[in-house]
PDB file of N, CA and C in Angstrom:
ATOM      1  N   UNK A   1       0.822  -1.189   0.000  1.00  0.00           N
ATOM      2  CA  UNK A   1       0.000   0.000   0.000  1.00  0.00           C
ATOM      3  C   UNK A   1       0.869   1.256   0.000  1.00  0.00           C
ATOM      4  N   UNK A   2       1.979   1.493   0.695  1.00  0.00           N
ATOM      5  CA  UNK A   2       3.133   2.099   0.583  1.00  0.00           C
ATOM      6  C   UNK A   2       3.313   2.360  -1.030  1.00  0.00           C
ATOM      7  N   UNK A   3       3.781   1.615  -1.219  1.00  0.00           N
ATOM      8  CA  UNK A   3       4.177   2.036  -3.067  1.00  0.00           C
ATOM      9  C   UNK A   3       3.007   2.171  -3.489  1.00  0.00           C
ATOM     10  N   UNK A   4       1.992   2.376  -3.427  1.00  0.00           N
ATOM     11  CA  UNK A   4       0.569   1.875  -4.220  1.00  0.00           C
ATOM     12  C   UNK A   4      -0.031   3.388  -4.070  1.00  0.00           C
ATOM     13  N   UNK A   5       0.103   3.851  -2.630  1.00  0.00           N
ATOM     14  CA  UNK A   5       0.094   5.261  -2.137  1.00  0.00           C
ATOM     15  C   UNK A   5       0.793   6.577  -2.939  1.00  0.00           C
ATOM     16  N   UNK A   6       2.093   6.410  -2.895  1.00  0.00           N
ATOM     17  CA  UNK A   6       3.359   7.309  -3.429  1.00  0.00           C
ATOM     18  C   UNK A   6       3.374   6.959  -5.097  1.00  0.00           C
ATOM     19  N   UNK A   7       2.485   5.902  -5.154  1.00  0.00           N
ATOM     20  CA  UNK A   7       2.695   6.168  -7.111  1.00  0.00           C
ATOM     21  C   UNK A   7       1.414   7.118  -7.287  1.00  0.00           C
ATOM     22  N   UNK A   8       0.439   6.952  -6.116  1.00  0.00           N
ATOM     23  CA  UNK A   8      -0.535   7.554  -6.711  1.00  0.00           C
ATOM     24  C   UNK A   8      -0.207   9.264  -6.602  1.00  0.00           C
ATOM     25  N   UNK A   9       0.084   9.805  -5.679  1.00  0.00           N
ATOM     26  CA  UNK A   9       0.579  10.757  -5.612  1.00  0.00           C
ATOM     27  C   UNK A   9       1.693  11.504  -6.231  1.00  0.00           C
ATOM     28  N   UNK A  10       2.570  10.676  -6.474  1.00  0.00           N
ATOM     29  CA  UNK A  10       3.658  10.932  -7.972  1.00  0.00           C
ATOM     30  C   UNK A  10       2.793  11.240  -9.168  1.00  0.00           C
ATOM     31  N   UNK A  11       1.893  10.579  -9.600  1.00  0.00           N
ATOM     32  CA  UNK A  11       1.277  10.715 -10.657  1.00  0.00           C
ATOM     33  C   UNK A  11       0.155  12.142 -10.522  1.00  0.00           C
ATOM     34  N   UNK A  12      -0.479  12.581  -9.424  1.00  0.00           N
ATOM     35  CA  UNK A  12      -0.991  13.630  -9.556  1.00  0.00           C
ATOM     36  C   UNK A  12      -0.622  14.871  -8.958  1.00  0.00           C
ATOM     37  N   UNK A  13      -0.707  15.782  -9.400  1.00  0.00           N
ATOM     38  CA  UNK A  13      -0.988  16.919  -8.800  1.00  0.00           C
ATOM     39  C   UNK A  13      -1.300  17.630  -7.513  1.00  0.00           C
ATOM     40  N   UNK A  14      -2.181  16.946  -7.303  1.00  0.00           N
ATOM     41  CA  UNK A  14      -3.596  17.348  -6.268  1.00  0.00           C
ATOM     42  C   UNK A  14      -3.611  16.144  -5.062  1.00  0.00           C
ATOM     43  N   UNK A  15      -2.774  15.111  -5.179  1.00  0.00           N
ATOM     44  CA  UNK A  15      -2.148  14.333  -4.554  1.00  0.00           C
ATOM     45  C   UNK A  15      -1.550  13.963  -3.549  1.00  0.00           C
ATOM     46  N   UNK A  16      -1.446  14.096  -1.975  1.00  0.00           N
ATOM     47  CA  UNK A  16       0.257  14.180  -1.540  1.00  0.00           C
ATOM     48  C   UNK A  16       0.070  12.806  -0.676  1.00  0.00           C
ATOM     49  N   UNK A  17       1.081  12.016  -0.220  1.00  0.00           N
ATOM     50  CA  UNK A  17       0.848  10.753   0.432  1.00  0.00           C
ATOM     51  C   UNK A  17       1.832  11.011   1.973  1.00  0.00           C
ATOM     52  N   UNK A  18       1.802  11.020   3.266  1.00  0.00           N
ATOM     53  CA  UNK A  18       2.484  11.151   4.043  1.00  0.00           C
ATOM     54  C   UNK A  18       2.653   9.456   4.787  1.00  0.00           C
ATOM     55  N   UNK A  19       3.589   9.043   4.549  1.00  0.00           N
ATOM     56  CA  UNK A  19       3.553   7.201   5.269  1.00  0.00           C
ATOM     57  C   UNK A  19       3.721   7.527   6.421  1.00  0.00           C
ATOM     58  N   UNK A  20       3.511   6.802   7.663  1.00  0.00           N
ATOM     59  CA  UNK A  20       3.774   7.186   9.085  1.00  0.00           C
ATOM     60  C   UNK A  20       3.756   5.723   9.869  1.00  0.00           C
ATOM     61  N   UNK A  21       4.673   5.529  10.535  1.00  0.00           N
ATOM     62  CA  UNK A  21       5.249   4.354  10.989  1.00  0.00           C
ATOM     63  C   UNK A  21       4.215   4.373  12.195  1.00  0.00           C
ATOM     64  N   UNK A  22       2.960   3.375  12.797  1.00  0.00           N
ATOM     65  CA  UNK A  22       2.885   3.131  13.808  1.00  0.00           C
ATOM     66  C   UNK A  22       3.305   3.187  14.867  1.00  0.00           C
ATOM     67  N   UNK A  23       4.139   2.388  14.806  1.00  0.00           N
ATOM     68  CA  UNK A  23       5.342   2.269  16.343  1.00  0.00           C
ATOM     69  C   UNK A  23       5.900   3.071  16.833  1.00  0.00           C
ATOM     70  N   UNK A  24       6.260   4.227  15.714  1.00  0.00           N
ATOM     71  CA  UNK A  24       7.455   5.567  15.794  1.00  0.00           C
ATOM     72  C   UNK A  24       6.283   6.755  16.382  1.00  0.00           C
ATOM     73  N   UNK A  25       5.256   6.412  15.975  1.00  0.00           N
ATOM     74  CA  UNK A  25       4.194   7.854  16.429  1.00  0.00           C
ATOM     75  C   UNK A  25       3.055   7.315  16.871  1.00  0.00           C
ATOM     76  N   UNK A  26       3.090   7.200  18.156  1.00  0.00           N
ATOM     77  CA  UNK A  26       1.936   6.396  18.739  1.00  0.00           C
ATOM     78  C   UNK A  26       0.914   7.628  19.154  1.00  0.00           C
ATOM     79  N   UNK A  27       1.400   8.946  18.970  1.00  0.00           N
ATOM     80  CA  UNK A  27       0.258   9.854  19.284  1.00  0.00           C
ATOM     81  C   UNK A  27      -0.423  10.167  17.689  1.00  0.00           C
ATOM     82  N   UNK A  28       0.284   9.551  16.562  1.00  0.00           N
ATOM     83  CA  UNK A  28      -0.544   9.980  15.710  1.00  0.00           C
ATOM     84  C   UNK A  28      -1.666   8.652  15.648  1.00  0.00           C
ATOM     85  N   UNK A  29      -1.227   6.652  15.986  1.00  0.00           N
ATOM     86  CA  UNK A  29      -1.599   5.852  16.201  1.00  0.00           C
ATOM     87  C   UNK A  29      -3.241   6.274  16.727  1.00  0.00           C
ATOM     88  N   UNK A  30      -3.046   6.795  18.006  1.00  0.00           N
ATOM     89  CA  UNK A  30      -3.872   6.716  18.820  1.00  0.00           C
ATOM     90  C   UNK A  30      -4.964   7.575  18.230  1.00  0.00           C
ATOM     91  N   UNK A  31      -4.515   8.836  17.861  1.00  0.00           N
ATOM     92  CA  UNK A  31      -5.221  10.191  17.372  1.00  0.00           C
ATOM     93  C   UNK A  31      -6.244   9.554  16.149  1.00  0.00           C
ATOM     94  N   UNK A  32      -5.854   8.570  15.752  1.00  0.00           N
ATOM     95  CA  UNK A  32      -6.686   8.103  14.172  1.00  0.00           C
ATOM     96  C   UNK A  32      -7.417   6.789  14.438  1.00  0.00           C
ATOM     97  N   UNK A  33      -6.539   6.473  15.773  1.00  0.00           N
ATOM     98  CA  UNK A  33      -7.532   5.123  15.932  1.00  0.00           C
ATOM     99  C   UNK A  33      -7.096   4.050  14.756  1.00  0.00           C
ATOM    100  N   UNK A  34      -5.729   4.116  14.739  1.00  0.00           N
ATOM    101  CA  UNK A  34      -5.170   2.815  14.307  1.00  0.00           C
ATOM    102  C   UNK A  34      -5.012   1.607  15.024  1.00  0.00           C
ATOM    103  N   UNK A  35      -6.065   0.596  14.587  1.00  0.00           N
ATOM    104  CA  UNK A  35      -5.507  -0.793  15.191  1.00  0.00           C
ATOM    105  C   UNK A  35      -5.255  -1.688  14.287  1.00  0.00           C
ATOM    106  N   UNK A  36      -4.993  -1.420  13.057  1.00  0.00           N
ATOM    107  CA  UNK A  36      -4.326  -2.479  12.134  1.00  0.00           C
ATOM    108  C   UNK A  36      -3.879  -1.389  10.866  1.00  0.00           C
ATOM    109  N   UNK A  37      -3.090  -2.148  10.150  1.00  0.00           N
ATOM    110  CA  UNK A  37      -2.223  -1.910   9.043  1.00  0.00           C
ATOM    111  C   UNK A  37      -2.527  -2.806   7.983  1.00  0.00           C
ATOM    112  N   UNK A  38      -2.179  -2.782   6.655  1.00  0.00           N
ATOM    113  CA  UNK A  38      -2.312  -0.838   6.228  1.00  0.00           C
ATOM    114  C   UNK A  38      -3.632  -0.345   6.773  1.00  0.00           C
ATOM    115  N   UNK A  39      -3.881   0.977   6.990  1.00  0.00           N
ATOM    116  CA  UNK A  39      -4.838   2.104   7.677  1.00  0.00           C
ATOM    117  C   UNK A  39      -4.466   3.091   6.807  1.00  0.00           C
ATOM    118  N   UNK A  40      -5.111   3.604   5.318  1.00  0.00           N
ATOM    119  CA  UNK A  40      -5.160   4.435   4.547  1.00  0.00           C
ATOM    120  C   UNK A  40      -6.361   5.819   5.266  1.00  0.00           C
ATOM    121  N   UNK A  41      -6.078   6.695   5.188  1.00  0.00           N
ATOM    122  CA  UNK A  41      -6.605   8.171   6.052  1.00  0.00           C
ATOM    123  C   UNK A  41      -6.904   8.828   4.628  1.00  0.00           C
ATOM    124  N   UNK A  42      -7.904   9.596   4.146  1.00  0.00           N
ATOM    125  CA  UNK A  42      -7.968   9.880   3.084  1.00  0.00           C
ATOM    126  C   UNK A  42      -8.924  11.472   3.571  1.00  0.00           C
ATOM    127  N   UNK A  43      -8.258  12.358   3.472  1.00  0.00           N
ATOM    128  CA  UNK A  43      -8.718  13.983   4.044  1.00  0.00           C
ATOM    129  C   UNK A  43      -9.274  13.527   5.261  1.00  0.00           C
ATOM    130  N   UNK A  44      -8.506  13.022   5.841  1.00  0.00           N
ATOM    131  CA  UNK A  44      -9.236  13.043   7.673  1.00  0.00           C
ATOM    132  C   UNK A  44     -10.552  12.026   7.776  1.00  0.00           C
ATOM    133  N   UNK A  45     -11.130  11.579   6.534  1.00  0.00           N
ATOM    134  CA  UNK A  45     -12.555  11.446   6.810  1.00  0.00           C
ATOM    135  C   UNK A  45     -12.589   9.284   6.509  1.00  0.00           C
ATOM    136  N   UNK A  46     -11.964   9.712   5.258  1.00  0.00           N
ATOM    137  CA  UNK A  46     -12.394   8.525   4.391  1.00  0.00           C
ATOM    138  C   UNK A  46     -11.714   7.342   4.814  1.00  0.00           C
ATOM    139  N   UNK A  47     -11.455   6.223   5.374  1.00  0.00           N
ATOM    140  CA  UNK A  47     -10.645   5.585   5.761  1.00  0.00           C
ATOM    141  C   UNK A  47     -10.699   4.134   4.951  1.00  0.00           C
ATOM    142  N   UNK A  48      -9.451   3.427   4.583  1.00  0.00           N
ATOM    143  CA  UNK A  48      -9.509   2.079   3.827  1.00  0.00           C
ATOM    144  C   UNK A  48      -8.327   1.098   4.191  1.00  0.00           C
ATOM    145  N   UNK A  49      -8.760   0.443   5.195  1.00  0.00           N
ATOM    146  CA  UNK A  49      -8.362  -0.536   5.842  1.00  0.00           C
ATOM    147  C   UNK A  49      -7.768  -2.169   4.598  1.00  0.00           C
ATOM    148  N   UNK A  50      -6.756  -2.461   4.946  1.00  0.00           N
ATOM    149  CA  UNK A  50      -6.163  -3.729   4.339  1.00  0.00           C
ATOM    150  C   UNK A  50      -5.909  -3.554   3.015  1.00  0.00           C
ATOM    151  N   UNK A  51      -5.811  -4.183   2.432  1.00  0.00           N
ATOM    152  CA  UNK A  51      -4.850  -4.135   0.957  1.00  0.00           C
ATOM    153  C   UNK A  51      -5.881  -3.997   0.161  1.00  0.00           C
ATOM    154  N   UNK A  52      -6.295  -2.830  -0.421  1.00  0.00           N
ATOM    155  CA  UNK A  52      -7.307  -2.776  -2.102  1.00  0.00           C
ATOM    156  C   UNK A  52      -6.778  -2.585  -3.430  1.00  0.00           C
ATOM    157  N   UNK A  53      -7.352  -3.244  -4.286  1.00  0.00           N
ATOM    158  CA  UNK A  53      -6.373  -2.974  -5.930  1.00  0.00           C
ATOM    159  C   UNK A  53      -6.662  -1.471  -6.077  1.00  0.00           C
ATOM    160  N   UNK A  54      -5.873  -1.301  -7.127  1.00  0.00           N
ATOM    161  CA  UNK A  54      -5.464   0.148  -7.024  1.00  0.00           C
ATOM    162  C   UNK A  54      -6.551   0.883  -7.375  1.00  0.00           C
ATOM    163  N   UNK A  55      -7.831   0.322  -8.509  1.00  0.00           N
ATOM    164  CA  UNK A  55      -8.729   0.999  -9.077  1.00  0.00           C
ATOM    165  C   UNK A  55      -9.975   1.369  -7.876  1.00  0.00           C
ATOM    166  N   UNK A  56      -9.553   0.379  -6.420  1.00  0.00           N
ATOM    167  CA  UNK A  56     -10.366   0.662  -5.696  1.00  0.00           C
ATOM    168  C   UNK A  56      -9.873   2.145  -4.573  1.00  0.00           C
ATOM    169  N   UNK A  57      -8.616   1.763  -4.506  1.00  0.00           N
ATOM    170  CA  UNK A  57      -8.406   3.133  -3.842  1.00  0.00           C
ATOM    171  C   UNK A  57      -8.319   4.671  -4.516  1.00  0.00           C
ATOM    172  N   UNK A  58      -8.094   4.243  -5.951  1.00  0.00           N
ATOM    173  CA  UNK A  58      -7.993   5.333  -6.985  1.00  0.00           C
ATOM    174  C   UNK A  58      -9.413   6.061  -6.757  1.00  0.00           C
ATOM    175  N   UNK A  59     -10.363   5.201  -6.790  1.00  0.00           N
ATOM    176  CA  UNK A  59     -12.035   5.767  -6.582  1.00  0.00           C
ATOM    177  C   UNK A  59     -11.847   6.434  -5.312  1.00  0.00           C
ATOM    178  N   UNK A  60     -11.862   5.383  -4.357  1.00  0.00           N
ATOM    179  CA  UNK A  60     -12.071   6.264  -2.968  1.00  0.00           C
ATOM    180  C   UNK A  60     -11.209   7.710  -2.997  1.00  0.00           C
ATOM    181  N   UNK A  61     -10.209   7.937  -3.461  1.00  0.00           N
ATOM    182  CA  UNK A  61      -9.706   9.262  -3.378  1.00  0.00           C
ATOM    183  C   UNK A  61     -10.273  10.092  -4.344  1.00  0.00           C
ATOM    184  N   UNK A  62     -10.832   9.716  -5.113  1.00  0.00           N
ATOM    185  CA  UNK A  62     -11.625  10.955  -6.350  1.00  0.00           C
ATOM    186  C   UNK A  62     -12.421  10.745  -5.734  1.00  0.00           C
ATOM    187  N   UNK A  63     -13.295   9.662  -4.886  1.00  0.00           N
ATOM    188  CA  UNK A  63     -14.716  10.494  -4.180  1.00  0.00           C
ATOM    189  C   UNK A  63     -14.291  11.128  -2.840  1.00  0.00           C
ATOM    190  N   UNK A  64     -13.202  11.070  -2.583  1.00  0.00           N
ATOM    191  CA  UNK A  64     -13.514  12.199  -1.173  1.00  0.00           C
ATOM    192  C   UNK A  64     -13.563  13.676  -1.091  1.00  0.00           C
TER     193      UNK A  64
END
């Protein structure tokens, strides 16, 4: 999801991807209510849990 993230954002514009290590930032962990990985955050709102092909996360970010 890592690479899957940063290509998508390489490729646009309007885009930006920030990765954030669990373990290393447990106040951002806690703040989002991460209890599993991958945990995709999409403008604060949209959230997409576990591994989706790309055309599915490609959607979820043009609909948020």
């Amino acid at each position: 999801m890592v690479y899957l993230c940063n290509s998508i954002a390489a490729a646009s514009p309007v885009v930006t991807a920030d990765i954030v290590d669990a373990e290393v930032f447990p106040d951002l962990t806690a703040r989002h209510r991460v209890g599993a990985v991958p945990h995709v955050l999409i403008n604060g709102t949209v959230i997409v849990l576990d591994v989706v092909p790309a055309a599915d996360l490609i959607a979820r970010i043009a609909g948020a």
